[in-house]
N, C-alpha and C. Protein backbone atom coordinates (compact mmCIF):
# COMPACT_ATOMS: atom_id res chain seq x y z
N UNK A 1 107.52 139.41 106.78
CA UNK A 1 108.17 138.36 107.57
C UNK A 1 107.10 137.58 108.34
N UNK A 2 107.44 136.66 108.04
CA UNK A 2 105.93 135.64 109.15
C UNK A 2 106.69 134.70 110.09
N UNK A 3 106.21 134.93 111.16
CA UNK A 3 106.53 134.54 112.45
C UNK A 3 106.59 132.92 112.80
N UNK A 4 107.42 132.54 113.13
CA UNK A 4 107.59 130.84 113.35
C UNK A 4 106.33 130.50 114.03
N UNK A 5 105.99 131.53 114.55
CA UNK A 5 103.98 130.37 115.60
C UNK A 5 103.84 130.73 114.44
N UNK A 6 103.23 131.80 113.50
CA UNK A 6 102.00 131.93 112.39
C UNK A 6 102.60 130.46 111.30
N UNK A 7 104.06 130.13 111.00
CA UNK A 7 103.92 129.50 110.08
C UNK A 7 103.95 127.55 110.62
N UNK A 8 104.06 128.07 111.67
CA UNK A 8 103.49 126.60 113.00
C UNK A 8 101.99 126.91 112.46
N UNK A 9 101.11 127.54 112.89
CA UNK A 9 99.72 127.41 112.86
C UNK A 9 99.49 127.32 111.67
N UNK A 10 99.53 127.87 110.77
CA UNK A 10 99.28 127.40 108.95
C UNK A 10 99.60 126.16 108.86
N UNK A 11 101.17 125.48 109.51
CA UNK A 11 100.73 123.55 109.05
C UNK A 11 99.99 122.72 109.48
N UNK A 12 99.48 123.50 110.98
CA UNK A 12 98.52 122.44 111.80
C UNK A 12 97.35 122.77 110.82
N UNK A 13 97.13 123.77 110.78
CA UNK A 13 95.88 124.49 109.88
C UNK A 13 95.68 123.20 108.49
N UNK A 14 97.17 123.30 107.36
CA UNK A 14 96.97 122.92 106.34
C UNK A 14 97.00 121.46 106.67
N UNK A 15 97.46 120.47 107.78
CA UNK A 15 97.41 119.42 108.10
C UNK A 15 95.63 118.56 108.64
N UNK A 16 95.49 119.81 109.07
CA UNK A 16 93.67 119.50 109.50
C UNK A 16 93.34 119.23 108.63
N UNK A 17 93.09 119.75 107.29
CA UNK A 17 92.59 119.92 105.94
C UNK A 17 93.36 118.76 104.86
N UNK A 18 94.14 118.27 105.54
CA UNK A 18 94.50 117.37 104.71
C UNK A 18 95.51 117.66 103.28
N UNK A 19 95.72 119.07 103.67
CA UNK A 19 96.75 119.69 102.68
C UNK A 19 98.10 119.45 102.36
N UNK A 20 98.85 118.15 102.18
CA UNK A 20 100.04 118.29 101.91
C UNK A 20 100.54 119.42 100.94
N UNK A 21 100.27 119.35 100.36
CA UNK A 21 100.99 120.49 99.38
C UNK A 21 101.63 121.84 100.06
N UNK A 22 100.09 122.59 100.73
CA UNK A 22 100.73 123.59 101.65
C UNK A 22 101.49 123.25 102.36
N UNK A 23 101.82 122.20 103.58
CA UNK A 23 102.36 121.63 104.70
C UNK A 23 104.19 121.48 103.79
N UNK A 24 103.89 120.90 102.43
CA UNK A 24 105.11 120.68 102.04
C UNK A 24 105.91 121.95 101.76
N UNK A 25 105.15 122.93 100.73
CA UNK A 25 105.43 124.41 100.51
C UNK A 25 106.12 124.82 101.79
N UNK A 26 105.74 124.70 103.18
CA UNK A 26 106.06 125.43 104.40
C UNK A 26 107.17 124.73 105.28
N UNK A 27 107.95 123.79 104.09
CA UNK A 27 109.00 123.40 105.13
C UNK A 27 110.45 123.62 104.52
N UNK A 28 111.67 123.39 105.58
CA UNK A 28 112.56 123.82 104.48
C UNK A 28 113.31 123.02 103.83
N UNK A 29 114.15 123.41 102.63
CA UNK A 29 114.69 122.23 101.86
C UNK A 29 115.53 121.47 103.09
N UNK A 30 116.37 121.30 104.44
CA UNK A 30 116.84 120.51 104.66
C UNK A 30 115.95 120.39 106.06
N UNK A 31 114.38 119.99 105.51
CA UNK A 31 113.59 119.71 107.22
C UNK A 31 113.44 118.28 107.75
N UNK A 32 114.14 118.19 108.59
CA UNK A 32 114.49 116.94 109.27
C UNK A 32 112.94 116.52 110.08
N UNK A 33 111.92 115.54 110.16
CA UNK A 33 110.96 115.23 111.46
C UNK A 33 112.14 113.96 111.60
N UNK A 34 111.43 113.92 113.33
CA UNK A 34 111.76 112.81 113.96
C UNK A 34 110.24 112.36 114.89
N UNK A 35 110.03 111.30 114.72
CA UNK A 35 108.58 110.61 115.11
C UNK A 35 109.18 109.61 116.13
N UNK A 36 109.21 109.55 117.31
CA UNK A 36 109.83 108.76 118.07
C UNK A 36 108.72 107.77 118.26
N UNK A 37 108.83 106.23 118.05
CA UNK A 37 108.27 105.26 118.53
C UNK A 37 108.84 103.94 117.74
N UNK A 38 108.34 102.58 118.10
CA UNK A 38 108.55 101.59 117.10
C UNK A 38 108.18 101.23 115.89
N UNK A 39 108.77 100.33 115.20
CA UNK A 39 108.61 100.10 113.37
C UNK A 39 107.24 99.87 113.28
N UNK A 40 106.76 99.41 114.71
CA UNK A 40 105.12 99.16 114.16
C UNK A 40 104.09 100.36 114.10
N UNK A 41 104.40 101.68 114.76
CA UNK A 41 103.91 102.69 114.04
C UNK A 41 104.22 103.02 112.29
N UNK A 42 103.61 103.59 111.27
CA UNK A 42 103.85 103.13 110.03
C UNK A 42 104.74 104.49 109.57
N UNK A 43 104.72 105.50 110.72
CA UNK A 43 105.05 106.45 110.54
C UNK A 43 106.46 107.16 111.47
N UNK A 44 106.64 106.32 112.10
CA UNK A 44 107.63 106.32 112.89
C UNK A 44 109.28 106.50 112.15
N UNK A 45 109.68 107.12 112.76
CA UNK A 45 111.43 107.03 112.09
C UNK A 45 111.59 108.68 112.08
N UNK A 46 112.83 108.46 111.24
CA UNK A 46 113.47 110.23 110.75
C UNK A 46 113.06 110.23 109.32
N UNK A 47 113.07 111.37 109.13
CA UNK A 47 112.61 111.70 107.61
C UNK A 47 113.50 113.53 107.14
N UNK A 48 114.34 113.00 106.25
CA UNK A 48 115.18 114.17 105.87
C UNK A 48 114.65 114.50 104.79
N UNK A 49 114.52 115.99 104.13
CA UNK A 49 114.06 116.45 103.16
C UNK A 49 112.70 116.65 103.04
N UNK A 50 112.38 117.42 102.06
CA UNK A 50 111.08 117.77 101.68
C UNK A 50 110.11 116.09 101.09
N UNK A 51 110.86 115.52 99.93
CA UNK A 51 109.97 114.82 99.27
C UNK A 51 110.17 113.55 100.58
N UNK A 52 110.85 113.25 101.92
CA UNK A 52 111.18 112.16 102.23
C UNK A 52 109.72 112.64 103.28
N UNK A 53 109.66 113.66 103.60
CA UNK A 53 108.91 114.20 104.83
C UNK A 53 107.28 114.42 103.94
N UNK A 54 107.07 115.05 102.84
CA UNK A 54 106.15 114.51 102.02
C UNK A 54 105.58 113.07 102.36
N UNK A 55 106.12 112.07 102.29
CA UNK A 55 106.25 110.69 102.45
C UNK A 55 105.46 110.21 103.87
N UNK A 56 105.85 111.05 104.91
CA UNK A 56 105.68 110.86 106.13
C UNK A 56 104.23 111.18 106.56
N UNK A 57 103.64 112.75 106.52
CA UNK A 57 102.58 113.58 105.93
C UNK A 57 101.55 112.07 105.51
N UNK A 58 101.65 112.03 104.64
CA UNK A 58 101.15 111.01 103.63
C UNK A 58 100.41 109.55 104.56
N UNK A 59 101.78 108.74 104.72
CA UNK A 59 101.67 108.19 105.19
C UNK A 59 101.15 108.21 107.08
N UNK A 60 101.12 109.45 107.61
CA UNK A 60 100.10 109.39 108.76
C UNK A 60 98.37 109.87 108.39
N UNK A 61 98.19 110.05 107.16
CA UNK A 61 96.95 110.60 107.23
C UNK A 61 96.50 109.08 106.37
N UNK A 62 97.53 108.64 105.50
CA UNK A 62 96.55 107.47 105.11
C UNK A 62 96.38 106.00 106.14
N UNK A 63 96.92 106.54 107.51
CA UNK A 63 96.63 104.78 108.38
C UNK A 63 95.83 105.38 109.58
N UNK A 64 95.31 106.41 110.01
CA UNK A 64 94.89 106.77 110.80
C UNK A 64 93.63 107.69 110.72
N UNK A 65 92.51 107.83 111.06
CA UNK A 65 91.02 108.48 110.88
C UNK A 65 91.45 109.44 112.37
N UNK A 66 91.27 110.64 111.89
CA UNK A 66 91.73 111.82 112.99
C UNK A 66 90.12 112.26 113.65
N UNK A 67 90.07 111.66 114.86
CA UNK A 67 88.97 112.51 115.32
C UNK A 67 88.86 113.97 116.55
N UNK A 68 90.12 113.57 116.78
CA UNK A 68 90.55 114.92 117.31
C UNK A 68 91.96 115.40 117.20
N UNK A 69 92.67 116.40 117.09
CA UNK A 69 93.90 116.78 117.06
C UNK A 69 93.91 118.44 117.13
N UNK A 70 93.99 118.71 118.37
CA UNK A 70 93.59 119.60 119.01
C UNK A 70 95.14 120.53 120.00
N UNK A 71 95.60 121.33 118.90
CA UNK A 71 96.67 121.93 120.18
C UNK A 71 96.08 122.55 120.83
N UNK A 72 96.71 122.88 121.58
CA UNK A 72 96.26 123.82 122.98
C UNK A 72 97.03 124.67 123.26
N UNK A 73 98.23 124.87 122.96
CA UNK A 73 98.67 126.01 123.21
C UNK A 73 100.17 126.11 122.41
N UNK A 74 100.61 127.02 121.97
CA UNK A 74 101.61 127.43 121.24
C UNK A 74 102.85 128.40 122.29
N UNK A 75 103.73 127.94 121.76
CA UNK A 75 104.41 128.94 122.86
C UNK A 75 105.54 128.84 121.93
N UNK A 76 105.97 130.48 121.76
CA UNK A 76 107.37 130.77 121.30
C UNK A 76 108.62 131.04 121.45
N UNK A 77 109.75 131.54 121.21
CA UNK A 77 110.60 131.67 121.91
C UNK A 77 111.54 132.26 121.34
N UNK A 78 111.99 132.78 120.14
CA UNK A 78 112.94 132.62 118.78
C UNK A 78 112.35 132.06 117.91
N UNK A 79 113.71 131.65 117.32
CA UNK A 79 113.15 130.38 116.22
C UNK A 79 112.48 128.91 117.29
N UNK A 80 111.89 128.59 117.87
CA UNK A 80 111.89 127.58 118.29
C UNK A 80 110.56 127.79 119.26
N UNK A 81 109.57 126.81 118.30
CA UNK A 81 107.66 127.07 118.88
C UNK A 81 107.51 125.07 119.41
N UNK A 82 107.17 125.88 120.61
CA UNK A 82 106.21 123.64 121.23
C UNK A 82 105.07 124.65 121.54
N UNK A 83 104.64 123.31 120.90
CA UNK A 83 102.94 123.10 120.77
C UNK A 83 102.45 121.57 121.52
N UNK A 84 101.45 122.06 122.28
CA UNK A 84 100.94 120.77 123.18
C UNK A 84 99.60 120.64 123.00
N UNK A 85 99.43 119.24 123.00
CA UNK A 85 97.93 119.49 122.75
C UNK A 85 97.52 118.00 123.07
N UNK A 86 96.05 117.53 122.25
CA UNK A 86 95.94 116.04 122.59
C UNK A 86 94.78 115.80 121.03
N UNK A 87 95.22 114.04 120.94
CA UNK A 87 94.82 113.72 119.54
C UNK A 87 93.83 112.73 120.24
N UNK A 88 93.13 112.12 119.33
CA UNK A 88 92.26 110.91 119.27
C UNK A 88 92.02 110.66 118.04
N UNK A 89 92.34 109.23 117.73
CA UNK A 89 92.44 108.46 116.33
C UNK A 89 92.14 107.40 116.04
N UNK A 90 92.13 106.77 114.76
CA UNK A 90 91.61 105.29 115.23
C UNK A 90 92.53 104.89 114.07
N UNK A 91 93.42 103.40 114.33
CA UNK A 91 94.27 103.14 113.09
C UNK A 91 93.36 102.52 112.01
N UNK A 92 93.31 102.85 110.92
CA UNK A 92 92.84 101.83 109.72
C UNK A 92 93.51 100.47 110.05
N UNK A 93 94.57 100.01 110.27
CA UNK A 93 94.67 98.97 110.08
C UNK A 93 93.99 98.17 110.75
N UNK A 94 93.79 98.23 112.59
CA UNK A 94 93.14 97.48 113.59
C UNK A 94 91.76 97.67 114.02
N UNK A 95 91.52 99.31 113.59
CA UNK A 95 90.13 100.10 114.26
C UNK A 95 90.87 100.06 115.67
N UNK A 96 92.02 100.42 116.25
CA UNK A 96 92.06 100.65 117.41
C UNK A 96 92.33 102.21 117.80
N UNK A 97 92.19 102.81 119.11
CA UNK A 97 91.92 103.93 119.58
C UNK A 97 93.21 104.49 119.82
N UNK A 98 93.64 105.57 119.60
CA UNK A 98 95.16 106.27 119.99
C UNK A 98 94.42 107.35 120.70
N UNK A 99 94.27 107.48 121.65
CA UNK A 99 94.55 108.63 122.99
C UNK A 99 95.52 109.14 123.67
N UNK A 100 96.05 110.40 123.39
CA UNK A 100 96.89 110.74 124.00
C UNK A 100 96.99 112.15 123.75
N UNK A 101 98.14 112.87 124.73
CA UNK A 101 98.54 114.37 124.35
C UNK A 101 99.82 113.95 123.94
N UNK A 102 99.90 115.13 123.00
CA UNK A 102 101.10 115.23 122.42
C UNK A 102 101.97 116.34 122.69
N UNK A 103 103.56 116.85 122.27
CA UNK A 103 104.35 117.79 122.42
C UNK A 103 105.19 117.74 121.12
N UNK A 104 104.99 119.24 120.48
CA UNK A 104 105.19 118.70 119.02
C UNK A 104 106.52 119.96 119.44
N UNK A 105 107.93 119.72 119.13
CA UNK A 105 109.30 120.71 119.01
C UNK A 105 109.55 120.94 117.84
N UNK A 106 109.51 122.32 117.18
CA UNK A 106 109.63 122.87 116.01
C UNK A 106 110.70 123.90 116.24
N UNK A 107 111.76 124.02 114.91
CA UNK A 107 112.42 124.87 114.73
C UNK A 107 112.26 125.33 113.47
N UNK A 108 112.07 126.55 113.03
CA UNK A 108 112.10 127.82 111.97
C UNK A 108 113.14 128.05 111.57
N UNK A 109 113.62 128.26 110.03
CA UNK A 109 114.65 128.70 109.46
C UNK A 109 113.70 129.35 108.35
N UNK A 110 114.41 130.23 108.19
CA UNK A 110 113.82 131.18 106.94
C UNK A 110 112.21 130.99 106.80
N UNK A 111 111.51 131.34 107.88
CA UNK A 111 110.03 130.90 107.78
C UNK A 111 109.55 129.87 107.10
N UNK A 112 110.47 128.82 107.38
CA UNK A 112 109.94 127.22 107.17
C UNK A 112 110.26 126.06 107.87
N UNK A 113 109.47 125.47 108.12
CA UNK A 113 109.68 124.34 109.38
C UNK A 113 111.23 123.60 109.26
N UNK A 114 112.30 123.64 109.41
CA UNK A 114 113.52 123.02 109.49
C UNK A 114 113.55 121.66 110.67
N UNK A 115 112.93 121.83 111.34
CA UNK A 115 113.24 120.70 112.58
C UNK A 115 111.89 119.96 113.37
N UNK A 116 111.46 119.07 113.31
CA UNK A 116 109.73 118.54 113.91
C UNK A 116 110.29 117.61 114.78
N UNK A 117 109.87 117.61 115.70
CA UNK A 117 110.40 116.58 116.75
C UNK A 117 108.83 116.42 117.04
N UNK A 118 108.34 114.85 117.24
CA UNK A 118 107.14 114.58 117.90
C UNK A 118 107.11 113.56 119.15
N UNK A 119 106.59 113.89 120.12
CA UNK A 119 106.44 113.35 121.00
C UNK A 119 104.85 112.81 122.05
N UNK A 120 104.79 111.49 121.81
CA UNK A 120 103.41 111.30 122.39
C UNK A 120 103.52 110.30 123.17
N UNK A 121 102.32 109.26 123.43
CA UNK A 121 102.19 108.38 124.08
C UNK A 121 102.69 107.03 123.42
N UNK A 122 103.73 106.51 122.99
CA UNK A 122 103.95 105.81 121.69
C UNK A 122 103.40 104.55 122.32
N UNK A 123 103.60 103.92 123.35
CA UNK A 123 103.26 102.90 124.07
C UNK A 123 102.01 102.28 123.69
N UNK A 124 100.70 103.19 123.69
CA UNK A 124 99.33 103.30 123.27
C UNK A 124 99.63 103.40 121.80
N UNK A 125 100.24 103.82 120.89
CA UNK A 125 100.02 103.95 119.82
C UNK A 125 100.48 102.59 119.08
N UNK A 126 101.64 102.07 119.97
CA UNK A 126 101.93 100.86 119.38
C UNK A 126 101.12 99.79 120.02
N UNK A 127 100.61 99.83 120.98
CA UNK A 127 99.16 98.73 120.95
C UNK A 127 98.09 98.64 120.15
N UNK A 128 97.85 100.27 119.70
CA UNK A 128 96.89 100.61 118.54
C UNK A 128 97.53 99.60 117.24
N UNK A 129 98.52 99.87 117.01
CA UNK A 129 98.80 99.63 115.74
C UNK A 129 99.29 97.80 115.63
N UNK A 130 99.50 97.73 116.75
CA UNK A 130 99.63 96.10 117.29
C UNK A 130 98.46 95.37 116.97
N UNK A 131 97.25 95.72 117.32
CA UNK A 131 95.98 95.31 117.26
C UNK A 131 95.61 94.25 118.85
């Protein structure tokens, strides 16, 4: 049985690395993210399912150069792990800077991510992506 932090830390893990495949393997068939900010983030919205959330994955690693993404701490509870931490990025589209901490809400079903809620500085991210 693997523990909702261990299979939290394997996607940040396989996400560092640029691994969709693993990240996709580790979620469950009905895993909902929600990316709260405006249409001008490219990644913003809800995303139901594996291949829709695939999509998402994808599309944040191809508009953004990650120079830091750094949790800091994991905390569990049940099914249900937040992770806080802080990123620094730069968008491909503008070369502009995204600074911020983040608070990432995860829920576990059958040792696979079912629920991603993300929460950051969207304000800054949509100036980033504003140019």
């Amino acid at each position: 049985m693997i523990a909702p932090i261990d299979v939290t830390k394997k996607i940040f893990e396989a996400f560092g690395a640029h691994d969709i495949d693993t990240i996709v393997e580790s979620l469950h068939p009905d895993i909902r993210i929600e990316f709260y900010g405006p249409n001008v983030i490219p990644y913003a919205g809800n995303y139901d399912g594996r291949d829709e959330c695939r999509q998402f994955f994808e599309t944040v690693l191809s508009s953004v150069d990650i120079h830091q993404f750094d949790p800091e701490e994991f905390i569990c509870e049940g099914d249900k792990v937040v992770v806080t931490g802080h990123l620094n990025l730069t968008t491909k589209s503008t070369g502009l800077i995204i600074d911020s901490d983040f608070v990432h809400v995860i829920t576990v079903a059958d040792q696979k991510w079912l629920l991603f809620r993300d929460f950051m500085n969207t304000a800054n991210a949509q100036a980033a992506f504003s140019g």
